[in-house]
C-alpha atoms as a PDB file:
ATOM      1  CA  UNK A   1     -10.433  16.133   4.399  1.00  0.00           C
ATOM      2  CA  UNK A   2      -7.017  16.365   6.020  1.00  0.00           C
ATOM      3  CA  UNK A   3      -4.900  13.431   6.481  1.00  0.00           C
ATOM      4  CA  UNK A   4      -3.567  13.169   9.933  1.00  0.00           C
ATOM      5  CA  UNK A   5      -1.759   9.944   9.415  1.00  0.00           C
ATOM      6  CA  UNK A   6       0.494  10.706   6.304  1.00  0.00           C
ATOM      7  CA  UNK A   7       3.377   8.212   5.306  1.00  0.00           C
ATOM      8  CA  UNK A   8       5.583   9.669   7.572  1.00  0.00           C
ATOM      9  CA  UNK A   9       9.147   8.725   6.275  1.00  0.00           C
ATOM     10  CA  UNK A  10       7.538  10.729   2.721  1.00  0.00           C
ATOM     11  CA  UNK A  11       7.674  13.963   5.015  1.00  0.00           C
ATOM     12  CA  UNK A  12      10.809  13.557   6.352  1.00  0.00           C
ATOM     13  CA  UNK A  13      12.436  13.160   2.339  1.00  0.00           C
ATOM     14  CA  UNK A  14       9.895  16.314   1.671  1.00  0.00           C
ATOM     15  CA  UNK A  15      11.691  18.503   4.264  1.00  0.00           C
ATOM     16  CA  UNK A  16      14.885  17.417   3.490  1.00  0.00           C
ATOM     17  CA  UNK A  17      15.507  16.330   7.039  1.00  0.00           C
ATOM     18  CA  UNK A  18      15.103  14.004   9.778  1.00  0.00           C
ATOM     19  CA  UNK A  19      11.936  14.622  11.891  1.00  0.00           C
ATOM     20  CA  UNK A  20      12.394  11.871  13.703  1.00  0.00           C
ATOM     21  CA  UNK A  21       8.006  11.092  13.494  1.00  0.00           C
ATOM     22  CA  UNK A  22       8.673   7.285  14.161  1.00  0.00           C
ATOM     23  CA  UNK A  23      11.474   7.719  17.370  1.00  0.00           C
ATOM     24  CA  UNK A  24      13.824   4.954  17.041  1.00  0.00           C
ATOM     25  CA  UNK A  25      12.841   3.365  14.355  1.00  0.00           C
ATOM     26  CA  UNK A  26      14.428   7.025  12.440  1.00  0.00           C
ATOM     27  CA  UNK A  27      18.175   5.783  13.955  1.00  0.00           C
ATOM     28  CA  UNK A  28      20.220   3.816  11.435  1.00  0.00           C
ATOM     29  CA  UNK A  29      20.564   2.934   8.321  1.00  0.00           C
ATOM     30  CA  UNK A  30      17.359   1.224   8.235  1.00  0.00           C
ATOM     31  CA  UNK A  31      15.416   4.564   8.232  1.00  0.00           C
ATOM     32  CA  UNK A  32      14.323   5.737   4.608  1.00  0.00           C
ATOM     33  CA  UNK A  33      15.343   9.294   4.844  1.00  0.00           C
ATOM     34  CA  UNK A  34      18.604   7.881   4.772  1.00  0.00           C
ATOM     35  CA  UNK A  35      18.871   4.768   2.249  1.00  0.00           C
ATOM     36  CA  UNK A  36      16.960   7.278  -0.300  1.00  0.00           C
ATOM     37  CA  UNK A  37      19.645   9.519  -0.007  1.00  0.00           C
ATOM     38  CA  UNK A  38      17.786  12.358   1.712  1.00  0.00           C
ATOM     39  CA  UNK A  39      16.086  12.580  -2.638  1.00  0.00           C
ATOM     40  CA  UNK A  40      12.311  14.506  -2.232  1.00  0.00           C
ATOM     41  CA  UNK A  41       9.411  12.045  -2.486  1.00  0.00           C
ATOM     42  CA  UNK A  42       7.945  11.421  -6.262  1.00  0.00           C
ATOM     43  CA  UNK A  43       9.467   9.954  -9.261  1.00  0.00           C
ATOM     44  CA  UNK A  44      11.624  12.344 -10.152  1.00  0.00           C
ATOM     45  CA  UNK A  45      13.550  12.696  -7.027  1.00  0.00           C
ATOM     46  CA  UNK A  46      16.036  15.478  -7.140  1.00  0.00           C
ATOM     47  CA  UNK A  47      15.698  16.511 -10.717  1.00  0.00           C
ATOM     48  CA  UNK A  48      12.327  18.437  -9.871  1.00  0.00           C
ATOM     49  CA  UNK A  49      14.134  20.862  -7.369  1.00  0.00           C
ATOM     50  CA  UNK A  50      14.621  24.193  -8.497  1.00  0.00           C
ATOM     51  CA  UNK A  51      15.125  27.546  -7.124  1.00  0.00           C
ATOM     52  CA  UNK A  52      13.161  28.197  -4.055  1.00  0.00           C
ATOM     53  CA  UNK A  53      11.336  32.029  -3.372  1.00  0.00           C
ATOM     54  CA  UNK A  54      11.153  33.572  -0.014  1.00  0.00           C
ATOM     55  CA  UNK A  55       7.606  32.634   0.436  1.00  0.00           C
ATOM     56  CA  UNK A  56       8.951  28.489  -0.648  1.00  0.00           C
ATOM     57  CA  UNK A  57      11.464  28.975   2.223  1.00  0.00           C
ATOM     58  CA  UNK A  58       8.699  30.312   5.069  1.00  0.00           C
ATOM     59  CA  UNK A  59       6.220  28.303   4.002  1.00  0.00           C
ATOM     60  CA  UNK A  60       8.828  24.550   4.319  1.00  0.00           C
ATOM     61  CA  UNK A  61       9.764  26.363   8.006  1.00  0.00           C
ATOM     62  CA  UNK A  62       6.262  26.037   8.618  1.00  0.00           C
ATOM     63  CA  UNK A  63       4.802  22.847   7.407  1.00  0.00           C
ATOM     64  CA  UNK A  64       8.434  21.343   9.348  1.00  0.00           C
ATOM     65  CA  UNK A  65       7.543  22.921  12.736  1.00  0.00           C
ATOM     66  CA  UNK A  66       3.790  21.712  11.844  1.00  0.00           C
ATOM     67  CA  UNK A  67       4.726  17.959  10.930  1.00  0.00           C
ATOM     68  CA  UNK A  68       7.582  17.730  13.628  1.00  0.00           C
ATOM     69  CA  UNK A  69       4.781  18.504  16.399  1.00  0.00           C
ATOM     70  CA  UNK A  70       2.178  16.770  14.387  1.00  0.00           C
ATOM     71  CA  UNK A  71      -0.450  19.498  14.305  1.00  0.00           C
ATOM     72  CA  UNK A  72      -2.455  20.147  11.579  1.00  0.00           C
ATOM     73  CA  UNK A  73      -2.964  23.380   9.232  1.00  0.00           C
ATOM     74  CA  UNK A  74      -5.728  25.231  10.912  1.00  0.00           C
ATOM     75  CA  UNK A  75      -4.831  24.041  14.367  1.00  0.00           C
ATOM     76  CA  UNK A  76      -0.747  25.765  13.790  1.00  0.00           C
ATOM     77  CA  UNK A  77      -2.720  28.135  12.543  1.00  0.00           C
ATOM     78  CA  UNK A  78      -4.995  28.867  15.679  1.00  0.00           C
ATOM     79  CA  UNK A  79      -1.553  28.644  17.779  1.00  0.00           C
ATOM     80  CA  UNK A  80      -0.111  31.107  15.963  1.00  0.00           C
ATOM     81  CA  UNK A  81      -2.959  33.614  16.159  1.00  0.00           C
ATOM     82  CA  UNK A  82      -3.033  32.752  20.449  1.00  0.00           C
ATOM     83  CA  UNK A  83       0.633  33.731  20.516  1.00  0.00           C
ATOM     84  CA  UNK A  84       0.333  37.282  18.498  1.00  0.00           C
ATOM     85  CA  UNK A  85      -2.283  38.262  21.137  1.00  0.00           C
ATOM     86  CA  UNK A  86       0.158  36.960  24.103  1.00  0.00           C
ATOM     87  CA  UNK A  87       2.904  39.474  26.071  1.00  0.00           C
ATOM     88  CA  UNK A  88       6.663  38.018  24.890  1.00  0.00           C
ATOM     89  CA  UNK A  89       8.057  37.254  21.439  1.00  0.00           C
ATOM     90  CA  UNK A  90       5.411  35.779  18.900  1.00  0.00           C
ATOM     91  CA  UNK A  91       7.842  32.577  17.879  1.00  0.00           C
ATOM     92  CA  UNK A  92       8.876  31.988  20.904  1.00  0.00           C
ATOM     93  CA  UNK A  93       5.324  31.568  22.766  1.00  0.00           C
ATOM     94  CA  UNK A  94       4.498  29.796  19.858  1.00  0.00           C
ATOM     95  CA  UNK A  95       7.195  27.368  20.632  1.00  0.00           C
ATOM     96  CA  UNK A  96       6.393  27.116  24.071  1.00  0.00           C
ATOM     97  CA  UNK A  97       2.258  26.240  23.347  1.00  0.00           C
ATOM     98  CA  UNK A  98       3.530  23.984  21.101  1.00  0.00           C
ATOM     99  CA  UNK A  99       5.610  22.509  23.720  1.00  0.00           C
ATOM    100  CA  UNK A 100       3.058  22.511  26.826  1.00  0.00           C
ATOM    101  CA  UNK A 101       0.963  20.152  24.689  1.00  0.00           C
ATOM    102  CA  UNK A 102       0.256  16.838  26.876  1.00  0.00           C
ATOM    103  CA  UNK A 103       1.367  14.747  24.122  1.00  0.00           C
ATOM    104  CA  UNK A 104       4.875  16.396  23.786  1.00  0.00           C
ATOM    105  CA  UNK A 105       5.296  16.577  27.472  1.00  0.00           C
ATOM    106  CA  UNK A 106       4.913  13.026  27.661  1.00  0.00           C
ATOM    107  CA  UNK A 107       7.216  12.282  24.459  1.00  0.00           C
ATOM    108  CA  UNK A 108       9.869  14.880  25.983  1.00  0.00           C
ATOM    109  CA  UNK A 109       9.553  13.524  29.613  1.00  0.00           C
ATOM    110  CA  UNK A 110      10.722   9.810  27.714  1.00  0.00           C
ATOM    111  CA  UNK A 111       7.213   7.987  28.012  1.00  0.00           C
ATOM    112  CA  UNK A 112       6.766   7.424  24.553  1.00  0.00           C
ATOM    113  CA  UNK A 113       9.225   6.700  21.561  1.00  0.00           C
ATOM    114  CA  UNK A 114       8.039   9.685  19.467  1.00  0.00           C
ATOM    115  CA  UNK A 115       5.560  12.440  19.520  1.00  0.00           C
ATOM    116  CA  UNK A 116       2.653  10.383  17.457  1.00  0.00           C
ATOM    117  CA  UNK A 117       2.731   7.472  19.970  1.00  0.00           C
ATOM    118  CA  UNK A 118       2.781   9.951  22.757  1.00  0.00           C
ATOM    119  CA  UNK A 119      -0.688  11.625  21.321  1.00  0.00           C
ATOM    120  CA  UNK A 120      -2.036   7.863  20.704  1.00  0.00           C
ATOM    121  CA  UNK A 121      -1.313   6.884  24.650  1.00  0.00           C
ATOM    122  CA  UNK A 122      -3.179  10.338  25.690  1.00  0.00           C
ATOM    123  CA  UNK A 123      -5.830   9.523  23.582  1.00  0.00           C
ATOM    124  CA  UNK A 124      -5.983   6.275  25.123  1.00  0.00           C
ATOM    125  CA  UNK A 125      -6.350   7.334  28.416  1.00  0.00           C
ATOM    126  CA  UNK A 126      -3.444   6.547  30.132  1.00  0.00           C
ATOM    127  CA  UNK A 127      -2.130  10.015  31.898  1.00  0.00           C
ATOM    128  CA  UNK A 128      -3.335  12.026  34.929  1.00  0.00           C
ATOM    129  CA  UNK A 129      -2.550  15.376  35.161  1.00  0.00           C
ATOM    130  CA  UNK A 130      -3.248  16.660  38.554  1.00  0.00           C
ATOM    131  CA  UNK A 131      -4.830  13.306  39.769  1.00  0.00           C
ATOM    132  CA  UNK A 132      -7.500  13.745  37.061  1.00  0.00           C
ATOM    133  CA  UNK A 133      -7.343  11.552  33.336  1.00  0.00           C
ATOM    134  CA  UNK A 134      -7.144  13.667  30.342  1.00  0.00           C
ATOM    135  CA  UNK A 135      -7.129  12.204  27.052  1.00  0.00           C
ATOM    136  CA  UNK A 136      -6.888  15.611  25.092  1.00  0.00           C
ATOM    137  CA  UNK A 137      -3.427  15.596  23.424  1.00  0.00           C
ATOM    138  CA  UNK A 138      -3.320  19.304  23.265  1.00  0.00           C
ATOM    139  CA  UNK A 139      -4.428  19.854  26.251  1.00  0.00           C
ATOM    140  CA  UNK A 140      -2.047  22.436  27.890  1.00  0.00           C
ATOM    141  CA  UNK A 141       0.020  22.282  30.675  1.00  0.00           C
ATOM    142  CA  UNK A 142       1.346  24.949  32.812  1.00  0.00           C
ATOM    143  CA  UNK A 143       4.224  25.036  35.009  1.00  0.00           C
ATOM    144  CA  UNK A 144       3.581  23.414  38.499  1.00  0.00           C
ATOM    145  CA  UNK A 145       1.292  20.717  37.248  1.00  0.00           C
ATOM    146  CA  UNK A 146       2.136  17.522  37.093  1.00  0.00           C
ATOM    147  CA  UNK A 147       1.999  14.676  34.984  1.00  0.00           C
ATOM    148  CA  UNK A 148       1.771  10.670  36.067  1.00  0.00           C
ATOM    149  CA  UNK A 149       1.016   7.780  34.269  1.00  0.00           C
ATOM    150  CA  UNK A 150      -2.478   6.007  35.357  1.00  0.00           C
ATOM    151  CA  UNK A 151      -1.834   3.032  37.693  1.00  0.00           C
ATOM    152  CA  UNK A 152      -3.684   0.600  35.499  1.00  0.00           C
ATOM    153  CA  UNK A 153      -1.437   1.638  33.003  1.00  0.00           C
ATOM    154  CA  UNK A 154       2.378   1.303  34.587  1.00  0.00           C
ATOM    155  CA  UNK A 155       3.323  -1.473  32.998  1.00  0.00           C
ATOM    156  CA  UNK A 156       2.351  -1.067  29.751  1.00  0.00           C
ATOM    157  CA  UNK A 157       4.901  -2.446  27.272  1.00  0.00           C
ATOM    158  CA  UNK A 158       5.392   0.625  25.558  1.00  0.00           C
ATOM    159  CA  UNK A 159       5.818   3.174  28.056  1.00  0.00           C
ATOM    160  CA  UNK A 160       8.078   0.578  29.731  1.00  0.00           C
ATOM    161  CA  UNK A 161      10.576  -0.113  27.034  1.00  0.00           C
ATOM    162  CA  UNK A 162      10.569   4.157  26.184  1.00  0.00           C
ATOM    163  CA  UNK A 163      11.765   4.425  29.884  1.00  0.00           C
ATOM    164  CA  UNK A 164      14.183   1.902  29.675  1.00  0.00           C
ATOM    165  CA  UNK A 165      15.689   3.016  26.451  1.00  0.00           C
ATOM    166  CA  UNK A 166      16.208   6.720  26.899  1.00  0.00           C
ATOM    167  CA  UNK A 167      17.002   6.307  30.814  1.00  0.00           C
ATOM    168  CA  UNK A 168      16.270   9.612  31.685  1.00  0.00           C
ATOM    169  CA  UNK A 169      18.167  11.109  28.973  1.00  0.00           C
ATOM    170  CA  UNK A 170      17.509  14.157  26.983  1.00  0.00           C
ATOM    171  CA  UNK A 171      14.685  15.594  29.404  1.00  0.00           C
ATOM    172  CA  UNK A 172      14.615  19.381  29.148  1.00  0.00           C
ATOM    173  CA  UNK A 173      15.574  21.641  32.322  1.00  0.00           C
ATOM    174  CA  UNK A 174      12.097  22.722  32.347  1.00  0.00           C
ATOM    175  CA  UNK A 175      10.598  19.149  33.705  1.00  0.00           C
ATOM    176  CA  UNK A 176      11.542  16.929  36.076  1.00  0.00           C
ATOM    177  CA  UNK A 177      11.695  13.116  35.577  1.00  0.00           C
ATOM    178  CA  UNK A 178      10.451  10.774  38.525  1.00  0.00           C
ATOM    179  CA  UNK A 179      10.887   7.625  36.807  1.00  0.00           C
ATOM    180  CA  UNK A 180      10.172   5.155  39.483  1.00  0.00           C
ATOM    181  CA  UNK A 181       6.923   6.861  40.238  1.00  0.00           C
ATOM    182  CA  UNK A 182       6.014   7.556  36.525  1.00  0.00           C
ATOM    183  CA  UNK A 183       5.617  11.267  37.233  1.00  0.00           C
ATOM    184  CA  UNK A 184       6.982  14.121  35.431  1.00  0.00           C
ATOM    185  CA  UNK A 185       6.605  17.661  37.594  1.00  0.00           C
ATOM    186  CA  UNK A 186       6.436  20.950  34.671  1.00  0.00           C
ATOM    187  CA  UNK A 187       8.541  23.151  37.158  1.00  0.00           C
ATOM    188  CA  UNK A 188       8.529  26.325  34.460  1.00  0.00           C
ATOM    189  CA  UNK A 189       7.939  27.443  30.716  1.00  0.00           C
ATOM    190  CA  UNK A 190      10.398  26.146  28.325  1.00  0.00           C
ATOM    191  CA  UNK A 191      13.168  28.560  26.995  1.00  0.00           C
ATOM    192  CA  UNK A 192      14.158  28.522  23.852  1.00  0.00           C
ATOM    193  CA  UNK A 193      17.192  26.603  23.723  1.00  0.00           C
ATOM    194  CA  UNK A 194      15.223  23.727  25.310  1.00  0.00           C
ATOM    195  CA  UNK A 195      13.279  23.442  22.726  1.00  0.00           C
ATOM    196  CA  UNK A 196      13.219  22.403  18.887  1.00  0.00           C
ATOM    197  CA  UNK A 197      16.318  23.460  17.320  1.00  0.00           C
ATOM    198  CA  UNK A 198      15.088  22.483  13.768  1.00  0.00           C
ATOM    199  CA  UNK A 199      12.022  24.553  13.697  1.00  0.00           C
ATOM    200  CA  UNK A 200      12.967  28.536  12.661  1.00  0.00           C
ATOM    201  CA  UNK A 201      10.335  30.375  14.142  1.00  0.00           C
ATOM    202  CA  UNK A 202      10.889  33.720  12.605  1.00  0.00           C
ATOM    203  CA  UNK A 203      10.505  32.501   9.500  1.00  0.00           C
ATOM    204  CA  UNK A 204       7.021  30.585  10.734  1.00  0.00           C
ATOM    205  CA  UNK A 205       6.053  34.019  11.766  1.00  0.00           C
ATOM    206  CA  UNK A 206       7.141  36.023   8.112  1.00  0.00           C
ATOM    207  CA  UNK A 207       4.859  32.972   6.565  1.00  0.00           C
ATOM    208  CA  UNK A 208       1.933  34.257   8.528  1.00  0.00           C
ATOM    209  CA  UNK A 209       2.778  38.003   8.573  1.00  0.00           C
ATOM    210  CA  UNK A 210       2.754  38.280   5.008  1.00  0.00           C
END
């Protein structure tokens, strides 16, 4: 069975970059990624690297733009095939369903410190979209719905303290951020320089067109 939960600092070193899986607890020097020296996970650290094919290269884009929005195999894999069938470039609406997710709206709009505590506070029950609960983290939403926080669950320490940290700061174009009322409105899709900069989608889609 798949392991949703994986050590995450282990994928990070795997990828060879921050994915920042654990929000601020990634910043610093504390953050293993960086006291290991960015070394791949195992025993043998760098020494195991070699000379990586084509296919090596596609298939690290993927399993990075998979771990960064914390989707599984089959599930990427089910996005993917929804955004061949779709008008508009195939990486691209990939990006944006991967996006429109309810967990990552609520990590990008600043109510949670990273993506996986954004999923585990849908899950939970405490968002509204459209005045009705939803506790499906991939649940997609569309532009002109909006997003609130439940009102039993306002001052909940760690939506709180994710407000208070990032202020407001680094919310896309495509939301707007009503932080007194805990709302976030999805005025349009995302384009693609508002969204992940890390993840090379062309290469996700050579893994898949092979």
């Amino acid at each position: 069975m798949a392991n949703p939960h994986p050590p995450v600092c282990r994928l990070c070193r795997r990828e060879g970059v921050k994915l920042f899986l654990k929000g601020e607890k990634c910043q610093g020097d504390t953050c293993t990624f960086t006291k290991r020296n960015a070394t791949p996970p195992g025993q043998h650290g760098l020494s195991r690297r070699r000379r990586v094919s084509d296919y090596g290269i596609q298939l690290r884009a993927k399993q990075r733009g998979r771990r960064i929005y914390g989707v599984l195999e089959t599930q990427f894999h089910n996005y993917f095939d929804a955004a061949a069938q779709r008008k508009g470039v195939t990486g691209t609406v990939l990006l944006q369903m991967l996006e429109q997710r309810l967990d990552n709206v609520v990590y990008r709009a600043g109510f949670a410190a990273s993506r996986r505590e954004a999923r585990q506070l849908v899950s939970h029950r405490h968002f509204q979209v459209n005045g009705r609960t939803v506790n499906i983290p991939s649940f997609q939403v569309r532009a002109g719905e909006v997003v609130t926080v439940r009102e039993r669950s306002r001052e909940l320490e760690p939506i709180r303290r994710s407000l208070e940290q990032r202020g407001g700061q680094g919310v896309p174009g495509w939301l707007t951020l009503y932080p007194e009322e805990q709302r976030v409105d999805v005025i349009r899709e995302p384009e693609r320089a508002e969204m992940e900069t890390s993840v090379d989608e062309q290469l996700i889609v050579e893994y898949y067109s092979r």
